[in-house]
Protein backbone atom coordinates (compact mmCIF):
# COMPACT_ATOMS: atom_id res chain seq x y z
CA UNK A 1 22.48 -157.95 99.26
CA UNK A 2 23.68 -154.85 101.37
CA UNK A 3 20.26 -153.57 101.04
CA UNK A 4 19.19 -157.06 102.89
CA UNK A 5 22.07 -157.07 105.48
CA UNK A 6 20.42 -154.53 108.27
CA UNK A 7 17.20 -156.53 107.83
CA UNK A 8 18.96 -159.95 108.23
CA UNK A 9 20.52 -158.54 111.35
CA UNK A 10 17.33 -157.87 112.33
CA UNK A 11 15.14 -161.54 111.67
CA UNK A 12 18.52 -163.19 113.29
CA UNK A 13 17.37 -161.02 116.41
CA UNK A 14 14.22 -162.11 116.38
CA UNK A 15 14.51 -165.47 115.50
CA UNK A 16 16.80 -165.73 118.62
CA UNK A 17 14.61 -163.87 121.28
CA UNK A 18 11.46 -165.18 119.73
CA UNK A 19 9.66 -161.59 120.58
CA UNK A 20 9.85 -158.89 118.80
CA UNK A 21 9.98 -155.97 121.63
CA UNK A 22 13.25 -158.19 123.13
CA UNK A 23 14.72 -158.00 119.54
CA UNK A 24 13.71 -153.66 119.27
CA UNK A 25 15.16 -153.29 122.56
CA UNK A 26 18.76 -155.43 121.75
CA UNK A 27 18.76 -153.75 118.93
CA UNK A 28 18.09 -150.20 119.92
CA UNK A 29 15.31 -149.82 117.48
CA UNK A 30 11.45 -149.23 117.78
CA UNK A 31 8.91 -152.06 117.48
CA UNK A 32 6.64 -150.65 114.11
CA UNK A 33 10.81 -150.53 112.39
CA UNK A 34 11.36 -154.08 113.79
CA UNK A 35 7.80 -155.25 111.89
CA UNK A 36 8.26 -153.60 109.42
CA UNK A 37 12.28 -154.83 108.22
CA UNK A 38 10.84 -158.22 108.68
CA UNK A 39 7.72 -157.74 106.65
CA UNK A 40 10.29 -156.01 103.44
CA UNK A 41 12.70 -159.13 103.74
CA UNK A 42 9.76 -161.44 103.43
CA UNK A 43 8.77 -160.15 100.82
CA UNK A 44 12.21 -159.86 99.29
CA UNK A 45 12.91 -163.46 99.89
CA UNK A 46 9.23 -164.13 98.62
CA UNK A 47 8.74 -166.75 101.70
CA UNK A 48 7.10 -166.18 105.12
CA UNK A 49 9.72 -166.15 107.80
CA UNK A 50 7.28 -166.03 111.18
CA UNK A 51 4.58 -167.31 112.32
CA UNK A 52 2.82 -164.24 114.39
CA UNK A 53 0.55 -164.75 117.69
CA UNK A 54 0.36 -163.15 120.71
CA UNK A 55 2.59 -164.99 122.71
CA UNK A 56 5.16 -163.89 120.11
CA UNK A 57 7.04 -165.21 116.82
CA UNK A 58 7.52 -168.73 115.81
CA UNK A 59 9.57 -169.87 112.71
CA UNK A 60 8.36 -171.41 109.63
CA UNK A 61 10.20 -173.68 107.92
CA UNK A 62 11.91 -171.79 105.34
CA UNK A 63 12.57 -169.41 108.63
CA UNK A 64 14.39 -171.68 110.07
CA UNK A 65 16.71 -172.79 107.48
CA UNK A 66 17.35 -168.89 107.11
CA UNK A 67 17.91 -168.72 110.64
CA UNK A 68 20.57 -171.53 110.42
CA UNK A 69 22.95 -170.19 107.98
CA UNK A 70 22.42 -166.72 109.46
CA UNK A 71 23.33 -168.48 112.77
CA UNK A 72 26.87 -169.42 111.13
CA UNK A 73 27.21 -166.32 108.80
CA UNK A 74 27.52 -164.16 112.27
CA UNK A 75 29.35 -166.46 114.56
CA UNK A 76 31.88 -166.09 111.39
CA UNK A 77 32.21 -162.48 111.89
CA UNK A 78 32.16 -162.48 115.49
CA UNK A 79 34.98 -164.65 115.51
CA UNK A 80 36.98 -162.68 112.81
CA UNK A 81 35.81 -159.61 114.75
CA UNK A 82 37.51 -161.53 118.11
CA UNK A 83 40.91 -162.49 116.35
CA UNK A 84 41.08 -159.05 115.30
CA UNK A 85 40.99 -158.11 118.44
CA UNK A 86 43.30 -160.32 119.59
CA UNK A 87 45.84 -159.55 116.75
CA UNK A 88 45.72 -156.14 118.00
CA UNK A 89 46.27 -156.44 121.50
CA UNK A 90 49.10 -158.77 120.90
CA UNK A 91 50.60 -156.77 117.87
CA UNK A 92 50.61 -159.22 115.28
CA UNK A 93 50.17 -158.79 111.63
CA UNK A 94 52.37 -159.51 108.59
CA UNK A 95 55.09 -157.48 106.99
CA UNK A 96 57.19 -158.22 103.18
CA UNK A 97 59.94 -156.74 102.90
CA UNK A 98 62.06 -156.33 99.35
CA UNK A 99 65.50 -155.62 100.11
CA UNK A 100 69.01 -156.37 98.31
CA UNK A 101 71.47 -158.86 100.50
CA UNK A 102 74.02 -156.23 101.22
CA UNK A 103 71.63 -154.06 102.28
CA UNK A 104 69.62 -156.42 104.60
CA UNK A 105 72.95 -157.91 106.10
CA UNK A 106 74.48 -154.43 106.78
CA UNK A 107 71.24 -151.72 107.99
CA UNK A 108 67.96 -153.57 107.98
CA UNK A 109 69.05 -156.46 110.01
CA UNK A 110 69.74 -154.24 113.19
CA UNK A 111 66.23 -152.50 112.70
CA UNK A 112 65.11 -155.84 112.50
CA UNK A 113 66.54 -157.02 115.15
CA UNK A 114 65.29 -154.40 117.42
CA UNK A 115 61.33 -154.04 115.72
CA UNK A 116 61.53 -157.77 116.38
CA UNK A 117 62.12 -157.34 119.96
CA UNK A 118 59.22 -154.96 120.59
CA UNK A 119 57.01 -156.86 118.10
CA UNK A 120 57.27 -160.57 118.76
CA UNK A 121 54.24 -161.50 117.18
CA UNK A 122 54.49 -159.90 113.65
CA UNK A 123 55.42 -162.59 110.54
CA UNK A 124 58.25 -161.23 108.79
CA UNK A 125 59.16 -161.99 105.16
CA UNK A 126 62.23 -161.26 103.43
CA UNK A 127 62.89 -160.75 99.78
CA UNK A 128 66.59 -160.47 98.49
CA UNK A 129 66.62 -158.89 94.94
CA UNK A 130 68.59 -156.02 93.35
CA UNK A 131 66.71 -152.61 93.81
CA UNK A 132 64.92 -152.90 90.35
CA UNK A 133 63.78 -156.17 90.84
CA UNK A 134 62.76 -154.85 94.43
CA UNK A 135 60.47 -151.95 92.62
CA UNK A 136 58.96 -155.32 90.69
CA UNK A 137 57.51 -157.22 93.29
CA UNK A 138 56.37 -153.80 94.82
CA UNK A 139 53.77 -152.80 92.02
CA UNK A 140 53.05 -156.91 91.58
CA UNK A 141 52.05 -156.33 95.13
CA UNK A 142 54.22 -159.00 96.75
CA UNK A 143 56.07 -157.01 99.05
CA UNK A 144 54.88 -154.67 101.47
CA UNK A 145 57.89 -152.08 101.70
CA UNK A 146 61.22 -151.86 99.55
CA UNK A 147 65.11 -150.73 101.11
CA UNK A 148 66.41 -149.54 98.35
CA UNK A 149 68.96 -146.59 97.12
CA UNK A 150 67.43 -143.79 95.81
CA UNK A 151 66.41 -143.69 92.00
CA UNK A 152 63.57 -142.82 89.86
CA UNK A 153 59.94 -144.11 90.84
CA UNK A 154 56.92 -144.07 89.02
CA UNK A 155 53.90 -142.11 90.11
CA UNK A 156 52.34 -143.33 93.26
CA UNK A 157 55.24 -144.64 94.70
CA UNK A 158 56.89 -142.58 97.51
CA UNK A 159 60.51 -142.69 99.27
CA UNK A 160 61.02 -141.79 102.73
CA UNK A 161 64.94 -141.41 103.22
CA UNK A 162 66.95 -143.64 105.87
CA UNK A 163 70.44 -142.49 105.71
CA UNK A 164 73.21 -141.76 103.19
CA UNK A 165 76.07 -144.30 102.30
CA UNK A 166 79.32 -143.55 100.60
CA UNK A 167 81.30 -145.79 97.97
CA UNK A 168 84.99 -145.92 97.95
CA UNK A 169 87.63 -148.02 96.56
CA UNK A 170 89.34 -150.54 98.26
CA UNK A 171 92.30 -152.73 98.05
CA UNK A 172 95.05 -154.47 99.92
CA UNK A 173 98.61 -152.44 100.40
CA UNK A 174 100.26 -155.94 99.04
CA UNK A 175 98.58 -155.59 96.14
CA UNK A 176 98.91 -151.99 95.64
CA UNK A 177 102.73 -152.52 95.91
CA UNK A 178 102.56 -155.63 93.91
CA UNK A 179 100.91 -153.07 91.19
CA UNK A 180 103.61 -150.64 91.72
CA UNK A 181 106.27 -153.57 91.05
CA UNK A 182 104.53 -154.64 87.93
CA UNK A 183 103.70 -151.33 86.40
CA UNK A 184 107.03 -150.46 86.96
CA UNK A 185 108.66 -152.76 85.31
CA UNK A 186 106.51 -152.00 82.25
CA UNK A 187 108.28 -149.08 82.01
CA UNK A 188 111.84 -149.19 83.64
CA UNK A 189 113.54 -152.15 82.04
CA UNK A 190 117.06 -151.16 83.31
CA UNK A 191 115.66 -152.72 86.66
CA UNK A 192 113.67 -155.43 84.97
CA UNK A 193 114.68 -159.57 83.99
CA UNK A 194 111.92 -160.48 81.89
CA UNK A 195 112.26 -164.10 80.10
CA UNK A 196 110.17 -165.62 77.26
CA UNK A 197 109.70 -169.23 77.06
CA UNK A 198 107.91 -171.25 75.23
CA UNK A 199 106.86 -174.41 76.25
CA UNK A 200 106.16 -175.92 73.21
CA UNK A 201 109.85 -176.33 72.87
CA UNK A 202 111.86 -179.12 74.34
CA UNK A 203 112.88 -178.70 77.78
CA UNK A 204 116.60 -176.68 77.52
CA UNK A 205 119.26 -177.84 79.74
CA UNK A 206 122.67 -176.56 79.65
CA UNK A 207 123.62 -176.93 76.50
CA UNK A 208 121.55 -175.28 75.12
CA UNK A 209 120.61 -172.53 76.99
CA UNK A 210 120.95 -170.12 73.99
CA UNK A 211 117.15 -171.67 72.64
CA UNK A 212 115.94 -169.05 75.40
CA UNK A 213 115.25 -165.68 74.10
CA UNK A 214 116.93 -163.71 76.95
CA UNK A 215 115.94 -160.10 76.61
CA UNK A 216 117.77 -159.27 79.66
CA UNK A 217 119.89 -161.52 82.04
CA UNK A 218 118.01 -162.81 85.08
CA UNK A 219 118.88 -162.28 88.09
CA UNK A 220 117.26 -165.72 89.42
CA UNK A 221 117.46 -168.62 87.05
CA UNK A 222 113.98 -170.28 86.12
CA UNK A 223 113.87 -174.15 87.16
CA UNK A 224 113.70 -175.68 83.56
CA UNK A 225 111.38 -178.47 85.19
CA UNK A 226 108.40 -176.64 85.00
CA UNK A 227 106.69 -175.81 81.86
CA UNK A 228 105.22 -171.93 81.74
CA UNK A 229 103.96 -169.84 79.13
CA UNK A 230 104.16 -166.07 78.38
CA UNK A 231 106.31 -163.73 80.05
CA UNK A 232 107.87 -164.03 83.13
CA UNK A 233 108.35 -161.26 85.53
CA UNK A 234 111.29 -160.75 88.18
CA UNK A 235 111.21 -157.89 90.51
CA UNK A 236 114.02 -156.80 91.94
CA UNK A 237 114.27 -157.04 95.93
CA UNK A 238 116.53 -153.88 96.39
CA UNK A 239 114.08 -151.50 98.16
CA UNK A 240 115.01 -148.35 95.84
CA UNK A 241 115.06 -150.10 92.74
CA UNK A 242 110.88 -148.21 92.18
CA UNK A 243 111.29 -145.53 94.57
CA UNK A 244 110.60 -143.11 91.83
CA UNK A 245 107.54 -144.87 90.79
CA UNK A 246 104.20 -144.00 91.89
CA UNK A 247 100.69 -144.85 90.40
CA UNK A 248 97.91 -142.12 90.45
CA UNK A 249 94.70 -143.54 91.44
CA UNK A 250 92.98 -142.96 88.48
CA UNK A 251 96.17 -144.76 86.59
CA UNK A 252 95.44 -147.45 89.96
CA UNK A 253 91.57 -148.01 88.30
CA UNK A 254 93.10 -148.32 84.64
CA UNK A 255 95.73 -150.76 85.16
CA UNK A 256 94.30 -152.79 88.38
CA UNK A 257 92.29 -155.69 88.41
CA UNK A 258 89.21 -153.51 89.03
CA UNK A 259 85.86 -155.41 90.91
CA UNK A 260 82.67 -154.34 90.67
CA UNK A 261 79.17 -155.23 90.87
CA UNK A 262 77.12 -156.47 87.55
CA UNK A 263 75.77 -153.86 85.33
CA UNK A 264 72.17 -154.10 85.80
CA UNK A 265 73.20 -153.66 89.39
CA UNK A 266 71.95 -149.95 90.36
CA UNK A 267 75.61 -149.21 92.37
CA UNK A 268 77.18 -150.23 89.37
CA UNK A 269 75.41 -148.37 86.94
CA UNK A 270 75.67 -145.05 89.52
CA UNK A 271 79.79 -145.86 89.84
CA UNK A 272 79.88 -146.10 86.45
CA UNK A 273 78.65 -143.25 85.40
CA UNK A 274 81.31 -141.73 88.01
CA UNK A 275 84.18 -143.14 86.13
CA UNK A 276 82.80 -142.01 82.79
CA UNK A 277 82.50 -138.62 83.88
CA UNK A 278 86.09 -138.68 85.51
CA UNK A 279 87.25 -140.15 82.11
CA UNK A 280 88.80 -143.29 84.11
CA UNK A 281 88.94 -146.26 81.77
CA UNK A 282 89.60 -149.30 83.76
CA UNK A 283 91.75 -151.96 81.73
CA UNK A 284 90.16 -155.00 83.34
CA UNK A 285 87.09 -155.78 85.24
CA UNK A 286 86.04 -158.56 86.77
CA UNK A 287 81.77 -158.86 87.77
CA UNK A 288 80.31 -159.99 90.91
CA UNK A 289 77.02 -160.19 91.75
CA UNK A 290 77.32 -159.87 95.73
CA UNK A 291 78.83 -157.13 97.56
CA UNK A 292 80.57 -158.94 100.41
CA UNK A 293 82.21 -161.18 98.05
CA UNK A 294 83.48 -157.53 96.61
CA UNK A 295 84.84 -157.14 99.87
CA UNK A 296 85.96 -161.11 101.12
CA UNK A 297 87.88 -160.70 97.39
CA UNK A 298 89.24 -157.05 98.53
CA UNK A 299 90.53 -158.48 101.54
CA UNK A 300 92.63 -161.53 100.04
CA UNK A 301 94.31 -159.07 97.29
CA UNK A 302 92.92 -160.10 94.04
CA UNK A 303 92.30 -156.17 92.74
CA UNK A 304 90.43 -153.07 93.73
CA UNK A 305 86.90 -153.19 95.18
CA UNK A 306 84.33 -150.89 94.89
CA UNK A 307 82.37 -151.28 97.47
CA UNK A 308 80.09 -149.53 100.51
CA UNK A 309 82.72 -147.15 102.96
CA UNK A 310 79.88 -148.21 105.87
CA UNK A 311 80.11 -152.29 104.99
CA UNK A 312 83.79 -152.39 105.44
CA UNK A 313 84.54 -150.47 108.29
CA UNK A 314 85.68 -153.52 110.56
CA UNK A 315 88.27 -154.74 107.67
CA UNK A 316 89.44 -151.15 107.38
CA UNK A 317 89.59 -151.04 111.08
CA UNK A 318 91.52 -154.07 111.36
CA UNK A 319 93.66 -153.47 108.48
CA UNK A 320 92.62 -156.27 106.13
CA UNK A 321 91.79 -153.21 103.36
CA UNK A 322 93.37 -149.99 102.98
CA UNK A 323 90.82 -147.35 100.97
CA UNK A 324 91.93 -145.59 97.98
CA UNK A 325 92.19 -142.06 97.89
CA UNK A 326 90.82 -140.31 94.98
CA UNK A 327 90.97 -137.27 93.57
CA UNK A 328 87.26 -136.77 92.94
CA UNK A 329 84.99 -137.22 95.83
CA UNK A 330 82.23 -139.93 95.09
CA UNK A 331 79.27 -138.20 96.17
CA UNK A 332 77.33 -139.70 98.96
CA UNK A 333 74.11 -141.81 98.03
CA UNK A 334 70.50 -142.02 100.31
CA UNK A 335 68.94 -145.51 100.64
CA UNK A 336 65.54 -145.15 102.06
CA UNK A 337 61.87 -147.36 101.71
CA UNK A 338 59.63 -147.27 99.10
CA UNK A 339 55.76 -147.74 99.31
CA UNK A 340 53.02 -147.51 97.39
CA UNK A 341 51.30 -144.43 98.89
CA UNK A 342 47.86 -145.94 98.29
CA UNK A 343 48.51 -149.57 99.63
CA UNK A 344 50.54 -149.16 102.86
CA UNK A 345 49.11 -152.16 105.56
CA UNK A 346 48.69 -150.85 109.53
CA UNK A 347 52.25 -153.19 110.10
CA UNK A 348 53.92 -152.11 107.50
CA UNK A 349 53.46 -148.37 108.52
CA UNK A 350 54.55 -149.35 112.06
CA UNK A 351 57.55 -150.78 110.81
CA UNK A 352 58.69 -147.24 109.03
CA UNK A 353 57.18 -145.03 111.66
CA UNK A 354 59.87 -147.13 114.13
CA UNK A 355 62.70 -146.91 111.45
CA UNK A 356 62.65 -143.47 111.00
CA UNK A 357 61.64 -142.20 114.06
């Protein structure tokens, strides 16, 4: 077949100018080369194309069905020839992206936003998995490019940095105080009322308030209407009744109500590891799958979030979260994109080349 292609160029020619010294010169070619590419696909195709006189070529039959599927074969290509063309003039092409949602909503939707801008024309797809599921769809070929925090990558796969981001803890000062109370009380109960009732008894009234193991006297009574469970906790009000108390932050991670990401998450396996090596061992941990929950949960004072410093600057500007102060630095982390260095599309290069420039 490619041995046939320069020789059907060259019957379509002829064919079409009916004269073979119109077809040399089109084609740039000599007369004797013209004969002669006709004469080999002839007898290729074991049928006789032309009819030769001196006035010039005529088809045959099987000629001219050649000549009609030719006819469409290379109107084909100069149309796809034509919206190439066009594609490039106008800037179009298509780009897949792999990207986790924190990570689109915070950094690649501003590069996005501007790329978009200057390149109104290219199709844009979005994929929002964790980083490993990211690296995935990248070798399945699905996505184009990959935003992703740094880690291991097989051979063939290259990352070109973006810019660093640094995890911290953060929390509410209600709840840190609320922590103090509690933690407090734990362990000071000269300053504590703590009442156990059990609701499986009959409701006590006034006679027989003795059926309520009182460890120590409360200083508010508890309304016997409502049935509870457990033990109760009363903090004192008098502003120096803790004033001696105060939680480290590692003793903060061990006794708060600590939030993180799921474990096959790659921030929480990287955080992790920073806790084992600090020999922090949180008490209680509750998963979420989604970052700006982390940080919507933070903010409302349900426990400690571990979460992105650059993601939560407006609630630590406006004072909805107050960052935890530790006593070993979390070392910074670099997202950047990953590609497959032998299967990087015209767009998709265009698209880094603008990120990182």
């Amino acid at each position: 077949m490619e041995q046939n292609l320069n020789h059907y160029k060259i019957f379509f020619e002829v064919a079409k100018t009916g004269n073979i010294s119109k077809a040399a010169e089109i084609l740039y070619i000599s007369q004797p080369a013209v004969s002669k590419s006709i004469t080999k696909l002839e007898q290729s195709l074991g049928h006789t194309l032309f009819i030769r006189s001196k006035r010039g070529v005529k088809l045959t039959e099987e000629g001219t069905t050649l000549y009609t599927y030719l006819k469409q074969a290379f109107e084909s290509i100069e149309t796809a020839e034509k919206a190439l063309q066009h594609a490039s003039e106008l800037g179009m092409g298509q780009l897949r992206i792999g990207v986790s949602t924190s990570l689109c909503k915070h950094i690649l939707l501003s590069y996005l936003q501007d790329f978009i801008r200057e390149n109104p024309h290219v199709k844009i797809t979005i994929e929002c998995n964790p980083t490993f599921e990211t690296i995935q769809l990248l070798k399945q070929d699905k996505i184009d490019i990959g935003l992703i925090c740094d880690t291991p990558l097989d051979k063939g796969y290259h990352f070109t940095p973006l810019r660093s981001i640094q995890d911290t803890f953060v929390t509410t000062q209600t709840y840190l105080d609320n922590l103090q109370v509690r933690e407090g009380e734990l362990s000071d109960h000269t300053h504590t009322s703590l009442i156990e009732v059990d609701d499986s008894s009959p409701t006590p009234d006034n006679s027989d308030a003795d059926s309520v193991n009182t460890i120590e006297s409360a200083t508010q009574p508890v309304p016997s209407a409502i049935p509870m469970t457990g033990l109760l906790f009363f903090a004192d009000n008098r502003n120096d009744t803790f004033s001696g108390i105060e939680l480290s932050p590692q003793e903060i991670l061990e006794k708060c109500n600590l939030m993180l990401l799921d474990k096959e998450n790659i921030s929480r396996i990287f955080i992790d590891e920073y806790l084992k090596t600090h020999q922090i061992h949180p008490g209680q941990i509750l998963e979420i799958n989604n970052m700006d929950l982390l940080i919507d949960f933070a903010a409302i004072g349900m426990g400690v979030a571990c979460v992105v410093r650059e993601f939560v600057t407006s609630y630590l500007d406006s004072g909805q979260v107050i960052e935890l102060p530790m006593d070993f630095d979390i070392p910074k982390r670099m997202i950047g994109f990953v590609y497959a260095e032998h299967n990087l599309s015209t767009t998709a290069k265009k698209f880094l080349d603008y990120c990182i420039a």
